[in-house]
C-alpha atoms as a PDB file:
ATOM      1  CA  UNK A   1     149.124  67.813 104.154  1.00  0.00           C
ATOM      2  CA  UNK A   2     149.415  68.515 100.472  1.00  0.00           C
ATOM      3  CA  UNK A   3     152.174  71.469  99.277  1.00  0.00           C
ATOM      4  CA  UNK A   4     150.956  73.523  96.061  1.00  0.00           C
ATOM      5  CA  UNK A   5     151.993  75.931  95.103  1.00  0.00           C
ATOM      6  CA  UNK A   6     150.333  79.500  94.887  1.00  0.00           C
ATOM      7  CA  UNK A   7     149.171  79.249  91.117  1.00  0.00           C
ATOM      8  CA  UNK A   8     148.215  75.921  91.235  1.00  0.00           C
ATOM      9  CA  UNK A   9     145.781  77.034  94.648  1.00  0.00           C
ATOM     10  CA  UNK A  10     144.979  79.863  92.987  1.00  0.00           C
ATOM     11  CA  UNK A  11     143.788  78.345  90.207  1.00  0.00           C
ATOM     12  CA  UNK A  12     141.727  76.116  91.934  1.00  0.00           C
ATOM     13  CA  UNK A  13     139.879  78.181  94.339  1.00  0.00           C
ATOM     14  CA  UNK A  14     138.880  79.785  90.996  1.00  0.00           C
ATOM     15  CA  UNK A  15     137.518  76.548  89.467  1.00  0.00           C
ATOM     16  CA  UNK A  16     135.569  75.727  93.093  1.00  0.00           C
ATOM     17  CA  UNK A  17     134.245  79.758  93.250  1.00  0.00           C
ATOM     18  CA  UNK A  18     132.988  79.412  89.363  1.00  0.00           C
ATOM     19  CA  UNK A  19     131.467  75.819  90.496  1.00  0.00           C
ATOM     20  CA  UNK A  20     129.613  77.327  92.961  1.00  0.00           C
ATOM     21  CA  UNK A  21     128.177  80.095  90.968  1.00  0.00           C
ATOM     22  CA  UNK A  22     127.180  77.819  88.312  1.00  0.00           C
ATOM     23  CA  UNK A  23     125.078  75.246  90.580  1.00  0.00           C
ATOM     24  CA  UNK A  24     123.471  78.221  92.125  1.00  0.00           C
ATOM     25  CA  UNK A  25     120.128  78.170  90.603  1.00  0.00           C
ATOM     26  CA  UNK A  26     119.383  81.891  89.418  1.00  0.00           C
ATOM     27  CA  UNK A  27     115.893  82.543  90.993  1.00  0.00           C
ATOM     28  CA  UNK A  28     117.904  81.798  94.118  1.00  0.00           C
ATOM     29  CA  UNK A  29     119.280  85.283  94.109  1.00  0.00           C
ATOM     30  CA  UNK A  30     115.775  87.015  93.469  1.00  0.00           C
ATOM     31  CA  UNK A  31     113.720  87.312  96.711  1.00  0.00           C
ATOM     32  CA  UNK A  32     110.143  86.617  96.236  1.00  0.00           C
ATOM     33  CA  UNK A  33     108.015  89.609  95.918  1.00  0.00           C
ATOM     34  CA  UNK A  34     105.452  89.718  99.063  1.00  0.00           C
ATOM     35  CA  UNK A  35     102.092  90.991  98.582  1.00  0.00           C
ATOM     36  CA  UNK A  36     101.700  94.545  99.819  1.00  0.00           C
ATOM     37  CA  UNK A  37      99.179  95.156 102.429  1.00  0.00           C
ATOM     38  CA  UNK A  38      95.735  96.740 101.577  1.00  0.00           C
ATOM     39  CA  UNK A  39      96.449  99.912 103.912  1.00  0.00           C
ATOM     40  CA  UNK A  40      95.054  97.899 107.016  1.00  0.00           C
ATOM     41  CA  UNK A  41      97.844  95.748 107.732  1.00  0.00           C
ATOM     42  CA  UNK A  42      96.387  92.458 105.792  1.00  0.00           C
ATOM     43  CA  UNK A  43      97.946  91.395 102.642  1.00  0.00           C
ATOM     44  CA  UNK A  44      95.959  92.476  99.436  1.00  0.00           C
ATOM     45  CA  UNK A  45      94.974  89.114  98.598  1.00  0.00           C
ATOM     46  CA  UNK A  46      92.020  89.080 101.454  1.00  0.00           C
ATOM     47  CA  UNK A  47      88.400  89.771 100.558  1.00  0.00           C
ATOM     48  CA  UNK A  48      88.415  93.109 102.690  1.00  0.00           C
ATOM     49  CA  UNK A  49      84.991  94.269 100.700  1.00  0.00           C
ATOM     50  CA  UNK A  50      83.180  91.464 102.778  1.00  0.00           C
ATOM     51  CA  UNK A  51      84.080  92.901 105.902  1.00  0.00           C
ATOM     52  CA  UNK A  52      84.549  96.791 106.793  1.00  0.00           C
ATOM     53  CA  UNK A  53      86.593  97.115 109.875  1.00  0.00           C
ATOM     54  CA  UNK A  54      86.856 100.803 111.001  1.00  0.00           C
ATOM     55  CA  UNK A  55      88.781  99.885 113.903  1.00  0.00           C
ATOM     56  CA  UNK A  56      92.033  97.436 113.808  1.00  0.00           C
ATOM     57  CA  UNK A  57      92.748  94.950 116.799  1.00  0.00           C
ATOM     58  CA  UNK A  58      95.409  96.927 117.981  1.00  0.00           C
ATOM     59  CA  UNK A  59      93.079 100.169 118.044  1.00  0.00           C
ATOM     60  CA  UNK A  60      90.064  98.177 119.596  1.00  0.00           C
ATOM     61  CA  UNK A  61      92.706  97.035 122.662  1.00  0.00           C
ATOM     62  CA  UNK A  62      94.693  99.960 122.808  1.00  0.00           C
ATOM     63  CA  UNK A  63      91.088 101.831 123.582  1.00  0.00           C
ATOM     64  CA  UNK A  64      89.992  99.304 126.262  1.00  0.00           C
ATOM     65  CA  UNK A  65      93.343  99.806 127.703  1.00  0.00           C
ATOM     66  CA  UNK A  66      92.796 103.452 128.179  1.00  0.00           C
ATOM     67  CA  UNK A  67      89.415 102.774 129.069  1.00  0.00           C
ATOM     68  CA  UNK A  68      90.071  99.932 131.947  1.00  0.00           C
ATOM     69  CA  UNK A  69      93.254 101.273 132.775  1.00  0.00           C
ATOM     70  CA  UNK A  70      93.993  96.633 133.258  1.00  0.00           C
ATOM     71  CA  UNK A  71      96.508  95.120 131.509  1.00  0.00           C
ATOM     72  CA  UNK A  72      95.419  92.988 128.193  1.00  0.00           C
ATOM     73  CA  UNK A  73      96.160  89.601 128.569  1.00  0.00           C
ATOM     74  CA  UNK A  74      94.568  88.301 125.488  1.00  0.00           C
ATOM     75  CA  UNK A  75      92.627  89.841 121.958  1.00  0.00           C
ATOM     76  CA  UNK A  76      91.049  87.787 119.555  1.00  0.00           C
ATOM     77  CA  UNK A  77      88.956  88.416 116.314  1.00  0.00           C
ATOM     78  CA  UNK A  78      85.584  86.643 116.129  1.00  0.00           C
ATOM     79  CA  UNK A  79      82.787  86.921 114.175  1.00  0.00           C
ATOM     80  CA  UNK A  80      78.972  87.370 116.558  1.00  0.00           C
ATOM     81  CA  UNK A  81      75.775  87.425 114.454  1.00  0.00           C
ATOM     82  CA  UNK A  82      77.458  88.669 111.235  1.00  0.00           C
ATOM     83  CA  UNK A  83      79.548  90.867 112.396  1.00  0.00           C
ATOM     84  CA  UNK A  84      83.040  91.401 113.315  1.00  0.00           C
ATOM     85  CA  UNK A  85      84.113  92.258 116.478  1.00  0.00           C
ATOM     86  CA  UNK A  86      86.703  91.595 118.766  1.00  0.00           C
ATOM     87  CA  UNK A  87      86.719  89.679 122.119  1.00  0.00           C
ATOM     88  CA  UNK A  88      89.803  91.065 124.643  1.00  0.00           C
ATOM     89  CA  UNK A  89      90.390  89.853 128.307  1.00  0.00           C
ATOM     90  CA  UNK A  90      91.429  92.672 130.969  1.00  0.00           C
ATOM     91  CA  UNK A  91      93.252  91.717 134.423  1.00  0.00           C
ATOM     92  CA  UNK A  92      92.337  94.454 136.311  1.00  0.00           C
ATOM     93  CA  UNK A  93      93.845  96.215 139.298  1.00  0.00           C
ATOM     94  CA  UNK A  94      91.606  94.084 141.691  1.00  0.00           C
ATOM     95  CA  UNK A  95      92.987  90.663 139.834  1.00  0.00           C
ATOM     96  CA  UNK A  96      89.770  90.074 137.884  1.00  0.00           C
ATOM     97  CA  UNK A  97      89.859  89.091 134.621  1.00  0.00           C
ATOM     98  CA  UNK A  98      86.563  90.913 132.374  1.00  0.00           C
ATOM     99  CA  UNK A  99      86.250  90.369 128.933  1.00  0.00           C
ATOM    100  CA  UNK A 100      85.090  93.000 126.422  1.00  0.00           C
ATOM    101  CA  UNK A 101      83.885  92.734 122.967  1.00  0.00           C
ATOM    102  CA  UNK A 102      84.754  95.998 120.646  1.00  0.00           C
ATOM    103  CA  UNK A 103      82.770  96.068 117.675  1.00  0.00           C
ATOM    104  CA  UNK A 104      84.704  96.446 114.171  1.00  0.00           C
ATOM    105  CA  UNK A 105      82.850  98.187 112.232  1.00  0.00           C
ATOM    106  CA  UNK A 106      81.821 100.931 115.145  1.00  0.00           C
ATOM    107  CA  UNK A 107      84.480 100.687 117.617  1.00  0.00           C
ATOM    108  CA  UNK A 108      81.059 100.223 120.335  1.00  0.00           C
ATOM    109  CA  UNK A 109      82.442  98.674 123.191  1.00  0.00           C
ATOM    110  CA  UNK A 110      80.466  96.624 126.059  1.00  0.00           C
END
């Protein structure tokens, strides 16, 4: 093992610290700004004029939850003559699984 002494290791932790610093590339220490969301959830960057949604996925399955009383086992956006709705599967309390479909843009549900 090699003996220094303390200037000597000293000096050279400096010269490895002020390496270091200087190969760090200085957008490095800047994170990336994200795009904000658009008030629903999605970043600003999606065409949300295309397609009003009154209703969010987690509102159209927390409402068929209430409504079913099942347990969600799977919710899906989809897109049915035009318009948005979404498509969630139910196991209910006999073991059946029933889909519904909650509209978007009315929050209907069949």
């Amino acid at each position: 093992m090699l003996c220094m002494s303390l200037p000597v290791r000293k000096n050279l932790a400096l010269m490895l610290l002020a390496a270091l610093l200087v190969a760090t590339p200085a957008g490095a220490a800047k994170p990336k700004p994200k795009s904000k969301p658009a008030g629903n959830g999605r970043p600003a960057t999606e065409n949300t004029a295309a397609r009003p949604e009154a209703i969010s996925k987690d509102e159209a399955v927390a409402m068929v939850r209430a409504r079913t009383g099942g347990k969600v086992v799977r919710a899906e956006r989809s897109s049915q003559q035009g318009r948005t709705v979404y498509r969630i599967r139910v196991l209910t309390a006999e073991g059946r699984v029933r889909e519904y479909r909650v509209d978007a843009a009315t929050g209907a549900m069949d």
